[in-house]
PDB file of N, CA and C in Angstrom:
ATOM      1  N   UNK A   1     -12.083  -1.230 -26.374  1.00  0.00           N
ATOM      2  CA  UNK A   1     -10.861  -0.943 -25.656  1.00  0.00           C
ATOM      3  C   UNK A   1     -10.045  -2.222 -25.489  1.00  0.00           C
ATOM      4  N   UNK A   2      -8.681  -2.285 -25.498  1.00  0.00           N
ATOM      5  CA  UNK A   2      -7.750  -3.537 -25.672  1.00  0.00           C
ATOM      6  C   UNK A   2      -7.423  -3.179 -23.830  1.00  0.00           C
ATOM      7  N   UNK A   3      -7.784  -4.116 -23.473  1.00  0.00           N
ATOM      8  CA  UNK A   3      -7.335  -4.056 -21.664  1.00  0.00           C
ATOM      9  C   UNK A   3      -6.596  -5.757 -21.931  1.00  0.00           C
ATOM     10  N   UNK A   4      -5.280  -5.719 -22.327  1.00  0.00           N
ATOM     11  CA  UNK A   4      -4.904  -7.002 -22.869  1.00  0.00           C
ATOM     12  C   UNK A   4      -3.255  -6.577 -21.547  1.00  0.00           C
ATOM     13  N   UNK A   5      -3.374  -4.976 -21.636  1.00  0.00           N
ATOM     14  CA  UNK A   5      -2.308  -4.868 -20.771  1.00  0.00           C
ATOM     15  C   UNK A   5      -2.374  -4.804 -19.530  1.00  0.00           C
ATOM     16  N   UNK A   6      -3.892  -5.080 -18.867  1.00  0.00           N
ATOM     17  CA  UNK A   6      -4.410  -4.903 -17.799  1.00  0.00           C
ATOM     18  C   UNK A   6      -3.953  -6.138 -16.869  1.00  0.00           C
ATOM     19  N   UNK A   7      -3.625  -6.340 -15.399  1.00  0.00           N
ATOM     20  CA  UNK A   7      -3.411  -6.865 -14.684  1.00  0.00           C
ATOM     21  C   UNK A   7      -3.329  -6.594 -12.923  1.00  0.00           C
ATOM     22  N   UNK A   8      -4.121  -8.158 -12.282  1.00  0.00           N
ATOM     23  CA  UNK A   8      -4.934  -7.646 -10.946  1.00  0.00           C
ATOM     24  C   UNK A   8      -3.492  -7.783  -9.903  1.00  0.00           C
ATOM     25  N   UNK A   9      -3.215  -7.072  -8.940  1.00  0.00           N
ATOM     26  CA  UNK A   9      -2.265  -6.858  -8.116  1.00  0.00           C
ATOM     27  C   UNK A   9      -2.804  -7.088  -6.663  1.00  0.00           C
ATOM     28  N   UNK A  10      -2.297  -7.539  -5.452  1.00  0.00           N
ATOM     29  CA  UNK A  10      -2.709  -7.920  -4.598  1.00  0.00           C
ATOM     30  C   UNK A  10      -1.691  -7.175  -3.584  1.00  0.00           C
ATOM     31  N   UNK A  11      -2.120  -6.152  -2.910  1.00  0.00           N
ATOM     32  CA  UNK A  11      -0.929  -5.061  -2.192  1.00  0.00           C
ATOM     33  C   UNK A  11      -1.193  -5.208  -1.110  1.00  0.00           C
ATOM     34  N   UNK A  12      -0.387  -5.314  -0.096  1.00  0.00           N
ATOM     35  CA  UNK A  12      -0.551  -5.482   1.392  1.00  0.00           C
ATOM     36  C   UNK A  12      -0.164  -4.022   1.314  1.00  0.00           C
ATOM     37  N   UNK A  13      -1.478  -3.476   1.805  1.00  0.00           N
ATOM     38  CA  UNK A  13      -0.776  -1.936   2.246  1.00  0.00           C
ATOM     39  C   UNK A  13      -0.099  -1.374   3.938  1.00  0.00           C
ATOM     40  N   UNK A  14      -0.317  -2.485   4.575  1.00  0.00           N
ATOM     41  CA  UNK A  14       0.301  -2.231   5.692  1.00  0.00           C
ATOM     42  C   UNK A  14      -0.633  -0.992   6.453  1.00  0.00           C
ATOM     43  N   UNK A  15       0.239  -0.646   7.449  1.00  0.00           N
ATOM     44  CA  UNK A  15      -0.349   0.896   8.306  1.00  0.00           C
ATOM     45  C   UNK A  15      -0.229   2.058   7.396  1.00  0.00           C
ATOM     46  N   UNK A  16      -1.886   2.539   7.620  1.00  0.00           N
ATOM     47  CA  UNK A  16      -2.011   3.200   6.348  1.00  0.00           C
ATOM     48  C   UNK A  16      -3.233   4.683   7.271  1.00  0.00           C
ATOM     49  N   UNK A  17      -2.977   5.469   6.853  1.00  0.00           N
ATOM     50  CA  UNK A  17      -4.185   6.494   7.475  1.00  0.00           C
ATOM     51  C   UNK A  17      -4.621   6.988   5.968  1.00  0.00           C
ATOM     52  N   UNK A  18      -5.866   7.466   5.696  1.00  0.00           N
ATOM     53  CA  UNK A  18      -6.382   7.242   5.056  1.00  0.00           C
ATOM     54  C   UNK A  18      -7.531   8.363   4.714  1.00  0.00           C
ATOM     55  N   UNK A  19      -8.088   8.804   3.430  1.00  0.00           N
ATOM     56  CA  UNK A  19      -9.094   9.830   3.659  1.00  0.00           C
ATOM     57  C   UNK A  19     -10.268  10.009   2.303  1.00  0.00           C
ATOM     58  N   UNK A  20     -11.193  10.428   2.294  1.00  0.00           N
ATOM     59  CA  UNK A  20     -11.762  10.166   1.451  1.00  0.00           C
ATOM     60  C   UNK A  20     -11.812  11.905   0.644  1.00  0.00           C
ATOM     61  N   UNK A  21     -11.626  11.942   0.007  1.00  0.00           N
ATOM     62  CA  UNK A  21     -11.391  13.875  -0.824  1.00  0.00           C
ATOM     63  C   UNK A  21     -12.279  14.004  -1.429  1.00  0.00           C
ATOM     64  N   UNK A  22     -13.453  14.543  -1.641  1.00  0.00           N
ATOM     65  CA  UNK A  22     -14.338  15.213  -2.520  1.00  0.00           C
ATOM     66  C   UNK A  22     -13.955  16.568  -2.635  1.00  0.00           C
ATOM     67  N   UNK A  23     -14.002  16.263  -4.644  1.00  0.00           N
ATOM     68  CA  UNK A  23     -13.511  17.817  -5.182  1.00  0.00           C
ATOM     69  C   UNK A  23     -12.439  17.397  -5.893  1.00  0.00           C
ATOM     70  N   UNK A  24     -12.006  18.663  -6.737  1.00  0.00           N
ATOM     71  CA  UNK A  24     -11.258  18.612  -7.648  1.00  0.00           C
ATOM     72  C   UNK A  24      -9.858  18.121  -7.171  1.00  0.00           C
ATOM     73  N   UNK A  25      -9.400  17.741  -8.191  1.00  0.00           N
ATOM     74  CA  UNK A  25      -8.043  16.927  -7.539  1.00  0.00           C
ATOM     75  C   UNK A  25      -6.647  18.070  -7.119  1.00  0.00           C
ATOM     76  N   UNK A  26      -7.100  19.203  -8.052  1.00  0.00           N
ATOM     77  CA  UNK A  26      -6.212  20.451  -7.412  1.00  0.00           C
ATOM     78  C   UNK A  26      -6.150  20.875  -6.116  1.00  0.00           C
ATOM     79  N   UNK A  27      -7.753  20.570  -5.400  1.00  0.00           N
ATOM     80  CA  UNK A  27      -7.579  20.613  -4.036  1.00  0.00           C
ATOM     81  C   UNK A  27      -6.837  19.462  -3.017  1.00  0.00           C
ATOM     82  N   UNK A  28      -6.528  18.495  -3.838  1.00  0.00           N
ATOM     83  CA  UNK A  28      -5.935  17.686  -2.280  1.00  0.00           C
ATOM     84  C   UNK A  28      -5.070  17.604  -1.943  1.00  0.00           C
ATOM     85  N   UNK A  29      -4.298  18.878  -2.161  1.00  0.00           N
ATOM     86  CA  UNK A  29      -2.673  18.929  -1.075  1.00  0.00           C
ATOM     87  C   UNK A  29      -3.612  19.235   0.252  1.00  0.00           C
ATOM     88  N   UNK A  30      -4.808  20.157   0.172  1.00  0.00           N
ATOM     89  CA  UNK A  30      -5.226  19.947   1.711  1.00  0.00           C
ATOM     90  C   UNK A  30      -5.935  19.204   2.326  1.00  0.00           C
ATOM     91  N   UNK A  31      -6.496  18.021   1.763  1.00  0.00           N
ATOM     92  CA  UNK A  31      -6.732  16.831   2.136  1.00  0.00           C
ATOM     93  C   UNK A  31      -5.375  15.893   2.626  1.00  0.00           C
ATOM     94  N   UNK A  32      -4.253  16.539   2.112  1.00  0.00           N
ATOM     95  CA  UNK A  32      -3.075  15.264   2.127  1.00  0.00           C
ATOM     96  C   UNK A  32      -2.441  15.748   3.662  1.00  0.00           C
ATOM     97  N   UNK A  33      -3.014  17.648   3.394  1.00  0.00           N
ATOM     98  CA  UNK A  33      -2.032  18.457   5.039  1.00  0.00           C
ATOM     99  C   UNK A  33      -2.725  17.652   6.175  1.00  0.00           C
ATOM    100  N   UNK A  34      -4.445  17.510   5.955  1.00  0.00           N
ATOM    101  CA  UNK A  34      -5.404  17.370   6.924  1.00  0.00           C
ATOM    102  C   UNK A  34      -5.118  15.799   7.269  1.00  0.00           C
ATOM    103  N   UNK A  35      -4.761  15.009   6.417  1.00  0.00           N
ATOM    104  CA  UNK A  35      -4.328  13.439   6.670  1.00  0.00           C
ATOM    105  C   UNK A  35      -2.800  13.748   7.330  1.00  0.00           C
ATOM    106  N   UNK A  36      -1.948  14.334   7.351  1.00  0.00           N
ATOM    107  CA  UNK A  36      -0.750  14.131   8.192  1.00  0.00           C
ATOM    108  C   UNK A  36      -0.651  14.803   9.170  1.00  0.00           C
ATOM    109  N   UNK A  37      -1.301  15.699   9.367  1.00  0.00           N
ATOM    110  CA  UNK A  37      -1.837  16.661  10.942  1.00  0.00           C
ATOM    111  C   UNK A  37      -2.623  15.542  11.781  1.00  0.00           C
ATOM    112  N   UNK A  38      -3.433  14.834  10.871  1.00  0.00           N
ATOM    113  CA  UNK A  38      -4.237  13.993  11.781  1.00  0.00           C
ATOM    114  C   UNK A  38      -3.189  12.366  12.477  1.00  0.00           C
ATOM    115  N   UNK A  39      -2.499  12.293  11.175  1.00  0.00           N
ATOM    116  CA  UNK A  39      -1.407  10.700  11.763  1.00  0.00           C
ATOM    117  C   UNK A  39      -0.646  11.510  12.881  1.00  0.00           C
ATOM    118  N   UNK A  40       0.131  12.852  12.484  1.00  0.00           N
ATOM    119  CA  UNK A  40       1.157  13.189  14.085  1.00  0.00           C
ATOM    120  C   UNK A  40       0.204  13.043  15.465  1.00  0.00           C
ATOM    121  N   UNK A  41      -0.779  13.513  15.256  1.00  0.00           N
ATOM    122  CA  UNK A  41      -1.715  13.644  16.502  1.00  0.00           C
ATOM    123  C   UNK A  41      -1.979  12.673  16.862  1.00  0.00           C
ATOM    124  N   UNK A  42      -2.186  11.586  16.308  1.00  0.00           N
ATOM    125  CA  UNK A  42      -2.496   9.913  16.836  1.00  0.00           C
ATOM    126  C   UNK A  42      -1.335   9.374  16.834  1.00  0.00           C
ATOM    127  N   UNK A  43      -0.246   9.840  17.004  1.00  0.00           N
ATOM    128  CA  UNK A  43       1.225   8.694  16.836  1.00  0.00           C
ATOM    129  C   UNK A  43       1.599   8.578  15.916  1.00  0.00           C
ATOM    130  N   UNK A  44       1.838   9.178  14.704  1.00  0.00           N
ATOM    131  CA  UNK A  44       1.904   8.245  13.818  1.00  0.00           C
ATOM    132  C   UNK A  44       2.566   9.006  12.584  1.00  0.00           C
ATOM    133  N   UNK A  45       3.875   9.039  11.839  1.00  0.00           N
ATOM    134  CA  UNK A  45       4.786   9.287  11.089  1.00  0.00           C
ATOM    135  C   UNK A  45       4.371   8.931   9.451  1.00  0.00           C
ATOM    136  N   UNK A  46       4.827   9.361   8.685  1.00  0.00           N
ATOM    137  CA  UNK A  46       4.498   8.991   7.527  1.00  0.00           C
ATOM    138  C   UNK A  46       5.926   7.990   7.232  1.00  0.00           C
ATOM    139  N   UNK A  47       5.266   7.183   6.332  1.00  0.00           N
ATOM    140  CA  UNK A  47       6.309   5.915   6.155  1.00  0.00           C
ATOM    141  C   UNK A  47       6.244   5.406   4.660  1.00  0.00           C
ATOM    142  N   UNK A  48       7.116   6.516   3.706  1.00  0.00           N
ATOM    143  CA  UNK A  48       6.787   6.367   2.446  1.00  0.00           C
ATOM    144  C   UNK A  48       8.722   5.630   1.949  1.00  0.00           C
ATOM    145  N   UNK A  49       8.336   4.896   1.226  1.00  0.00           N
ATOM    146  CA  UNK A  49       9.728   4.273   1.106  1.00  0.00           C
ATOM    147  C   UNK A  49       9.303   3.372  -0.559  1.00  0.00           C
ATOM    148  N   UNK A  50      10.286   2.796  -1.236  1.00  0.00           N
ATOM    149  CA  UNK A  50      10.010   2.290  -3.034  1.00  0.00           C
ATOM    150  C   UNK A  50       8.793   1.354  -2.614  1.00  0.00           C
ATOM    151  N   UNK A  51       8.425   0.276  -1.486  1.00  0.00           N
ATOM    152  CA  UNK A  51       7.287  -0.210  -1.544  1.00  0.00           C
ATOM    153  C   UNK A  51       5.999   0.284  -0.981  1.00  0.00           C
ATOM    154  N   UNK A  52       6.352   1.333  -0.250  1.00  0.00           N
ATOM    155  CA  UNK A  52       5.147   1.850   0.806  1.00  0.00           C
ATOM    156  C   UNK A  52       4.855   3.198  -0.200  1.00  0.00           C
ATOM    157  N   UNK A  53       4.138   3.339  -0.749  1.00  0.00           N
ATOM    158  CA  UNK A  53       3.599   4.629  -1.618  1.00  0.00           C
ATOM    159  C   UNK A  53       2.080   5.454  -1.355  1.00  0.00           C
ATOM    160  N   UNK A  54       2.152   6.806  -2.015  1.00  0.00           N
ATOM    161  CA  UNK A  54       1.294   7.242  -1.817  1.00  0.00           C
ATOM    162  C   UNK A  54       0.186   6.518  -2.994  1.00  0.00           C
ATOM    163  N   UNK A  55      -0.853   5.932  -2.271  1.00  0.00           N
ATOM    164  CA  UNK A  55      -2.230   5.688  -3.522  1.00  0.00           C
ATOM    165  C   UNK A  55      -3.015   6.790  -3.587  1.00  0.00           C
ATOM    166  N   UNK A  56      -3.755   6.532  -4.869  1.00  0.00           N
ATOM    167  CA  UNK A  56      -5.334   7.240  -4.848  1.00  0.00           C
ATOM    168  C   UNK A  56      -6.202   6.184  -5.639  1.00  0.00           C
ATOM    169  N   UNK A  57      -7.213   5.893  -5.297  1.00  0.00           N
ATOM    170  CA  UNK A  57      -8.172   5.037  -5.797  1.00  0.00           C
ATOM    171  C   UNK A  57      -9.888   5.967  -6.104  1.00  0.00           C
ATOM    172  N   UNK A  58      -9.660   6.133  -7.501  1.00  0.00           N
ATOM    173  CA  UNK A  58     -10.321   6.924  -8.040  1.00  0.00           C
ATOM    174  C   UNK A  58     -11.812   6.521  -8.430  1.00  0.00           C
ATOM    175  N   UNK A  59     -13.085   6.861  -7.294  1.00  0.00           N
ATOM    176  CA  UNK A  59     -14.576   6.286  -7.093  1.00  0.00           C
ATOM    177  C   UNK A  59     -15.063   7.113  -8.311  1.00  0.00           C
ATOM    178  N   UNK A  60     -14.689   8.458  -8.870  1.00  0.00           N
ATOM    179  CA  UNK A  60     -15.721   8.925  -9.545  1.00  0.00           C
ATOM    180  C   UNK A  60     -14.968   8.975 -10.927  1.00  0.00           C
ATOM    181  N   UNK A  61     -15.614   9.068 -12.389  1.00  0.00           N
ATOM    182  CA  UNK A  61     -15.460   9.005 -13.795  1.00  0.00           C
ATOM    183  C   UNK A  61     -15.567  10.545 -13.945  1.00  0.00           C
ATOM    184  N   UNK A  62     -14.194  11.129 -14.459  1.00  0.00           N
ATOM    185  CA  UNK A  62     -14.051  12.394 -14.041  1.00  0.00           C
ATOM    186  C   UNK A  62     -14.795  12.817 -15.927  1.00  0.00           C
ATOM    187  N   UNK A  63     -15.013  12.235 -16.477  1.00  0.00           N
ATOM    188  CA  UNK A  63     -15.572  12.600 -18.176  1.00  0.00           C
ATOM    189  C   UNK A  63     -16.952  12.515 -17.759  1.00  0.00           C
ATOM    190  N   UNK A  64     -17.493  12.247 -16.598  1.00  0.00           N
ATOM    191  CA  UNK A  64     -19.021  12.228 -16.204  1.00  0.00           C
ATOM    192  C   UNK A  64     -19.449  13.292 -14.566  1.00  0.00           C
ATOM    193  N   UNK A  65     -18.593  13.634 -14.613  1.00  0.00           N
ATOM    194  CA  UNK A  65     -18.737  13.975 -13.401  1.00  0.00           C
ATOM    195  C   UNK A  65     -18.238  15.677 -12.764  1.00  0.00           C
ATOM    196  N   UNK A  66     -19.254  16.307 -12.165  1.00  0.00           N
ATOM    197  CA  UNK A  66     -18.141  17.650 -12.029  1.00  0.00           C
ATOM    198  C   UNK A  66     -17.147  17.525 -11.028  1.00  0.00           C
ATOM    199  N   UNK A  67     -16.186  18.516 -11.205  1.00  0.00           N
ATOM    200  CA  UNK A  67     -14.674  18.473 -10.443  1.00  0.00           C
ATOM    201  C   UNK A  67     -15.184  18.652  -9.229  1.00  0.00           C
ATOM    202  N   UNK A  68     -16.558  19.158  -9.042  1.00  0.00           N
ATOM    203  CA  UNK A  68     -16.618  19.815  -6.870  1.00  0.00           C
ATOM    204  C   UNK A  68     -17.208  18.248  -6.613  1.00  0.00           C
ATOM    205  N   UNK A  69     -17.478  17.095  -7.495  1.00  0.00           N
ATOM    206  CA  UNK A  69     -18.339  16.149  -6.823  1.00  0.00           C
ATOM    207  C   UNK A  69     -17.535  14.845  -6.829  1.00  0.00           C
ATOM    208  N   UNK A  70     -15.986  14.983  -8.065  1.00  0.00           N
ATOM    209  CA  UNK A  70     -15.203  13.740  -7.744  1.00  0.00           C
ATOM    210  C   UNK A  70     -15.293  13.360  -6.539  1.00  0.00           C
ATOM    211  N   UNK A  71     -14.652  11.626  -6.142  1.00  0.00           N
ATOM    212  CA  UNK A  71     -14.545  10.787  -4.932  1.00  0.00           C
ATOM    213  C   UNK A  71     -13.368  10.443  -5.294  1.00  0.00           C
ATOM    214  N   UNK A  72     -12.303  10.789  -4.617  1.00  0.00           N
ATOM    215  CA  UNK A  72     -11.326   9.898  -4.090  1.00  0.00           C
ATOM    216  C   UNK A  72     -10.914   9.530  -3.273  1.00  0.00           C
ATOM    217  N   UNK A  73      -9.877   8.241  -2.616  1.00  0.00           N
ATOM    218  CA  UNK A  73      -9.537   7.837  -1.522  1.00  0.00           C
ATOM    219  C   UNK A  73      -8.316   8.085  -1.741  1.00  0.00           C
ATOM    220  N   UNK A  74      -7.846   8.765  -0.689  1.00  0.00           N
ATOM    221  CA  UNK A  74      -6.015   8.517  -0.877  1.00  0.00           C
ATOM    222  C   UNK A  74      -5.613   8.059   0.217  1.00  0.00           C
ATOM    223  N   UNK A  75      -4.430   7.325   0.209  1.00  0.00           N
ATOM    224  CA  UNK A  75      -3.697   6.676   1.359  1.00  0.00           C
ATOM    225  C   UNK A  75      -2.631   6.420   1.598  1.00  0.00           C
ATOM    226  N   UNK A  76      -2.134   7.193   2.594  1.00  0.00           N
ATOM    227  CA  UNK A  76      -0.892   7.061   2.821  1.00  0.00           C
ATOM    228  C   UNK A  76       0.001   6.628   4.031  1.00  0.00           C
ATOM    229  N   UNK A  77       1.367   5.393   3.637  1.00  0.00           N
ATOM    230  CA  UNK A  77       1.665   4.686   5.018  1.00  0.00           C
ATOM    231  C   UNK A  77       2.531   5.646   5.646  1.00  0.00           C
ATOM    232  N   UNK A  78       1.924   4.919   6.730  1.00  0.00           N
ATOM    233  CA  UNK A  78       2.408   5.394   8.405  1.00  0.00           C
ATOM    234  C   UNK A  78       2.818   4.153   9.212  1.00  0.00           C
ATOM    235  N   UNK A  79       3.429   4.609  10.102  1.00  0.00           N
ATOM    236  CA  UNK A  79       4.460   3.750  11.324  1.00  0.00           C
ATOM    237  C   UNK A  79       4.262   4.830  12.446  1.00  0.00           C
ATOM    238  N   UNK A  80       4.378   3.864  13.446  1.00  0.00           N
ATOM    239  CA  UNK A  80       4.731   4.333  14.963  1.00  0.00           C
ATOM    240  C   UNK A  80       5.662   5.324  15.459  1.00  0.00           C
ATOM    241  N   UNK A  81       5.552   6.858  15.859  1.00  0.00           N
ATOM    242  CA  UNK A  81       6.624   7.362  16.390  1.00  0.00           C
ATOM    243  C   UNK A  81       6.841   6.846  16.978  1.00  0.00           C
TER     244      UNK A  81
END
């Protein structure tokens, strides 16, 4: 594999709530409902803007792995009501 286009990034993600999703990736609009039900209830607004974005940081090798047992983290910023 040519990883010649590969390069390490250093992101201040700021205020961020955060969740870990097991399962297919079709399921996590309700991982994403259950992460912003949970920021209103603690204070807390979603705060998506060109530098503040939604991530996912992908733990499991989906060519090895079944769809009910993927790991992902997704995270998304928040600010203070």
């Amino acid at each position: 594999m040519d990883f010649s286009a590969v390069e390490l990034l250093r992101v201040d993600e700021g205020l961020c709530v955060q969740c870990m999703h097991v399962g297919p990736y079709d399921d996590e609009p309700a991982t994403v409902d259950a992460m912003r039900s949970f920021a209103a209830e603690q204070g807390y607004a979603p705060d998506f803007s060109e530098s503040r974005l939604h991530h996912e940081i992908y733990l499991s090798d989906q060519r090895k792995c079944a769809p009910e047992k993927l790991k992902t983290v997704v995270r998304h910023p928040v600010k203070s009501m």
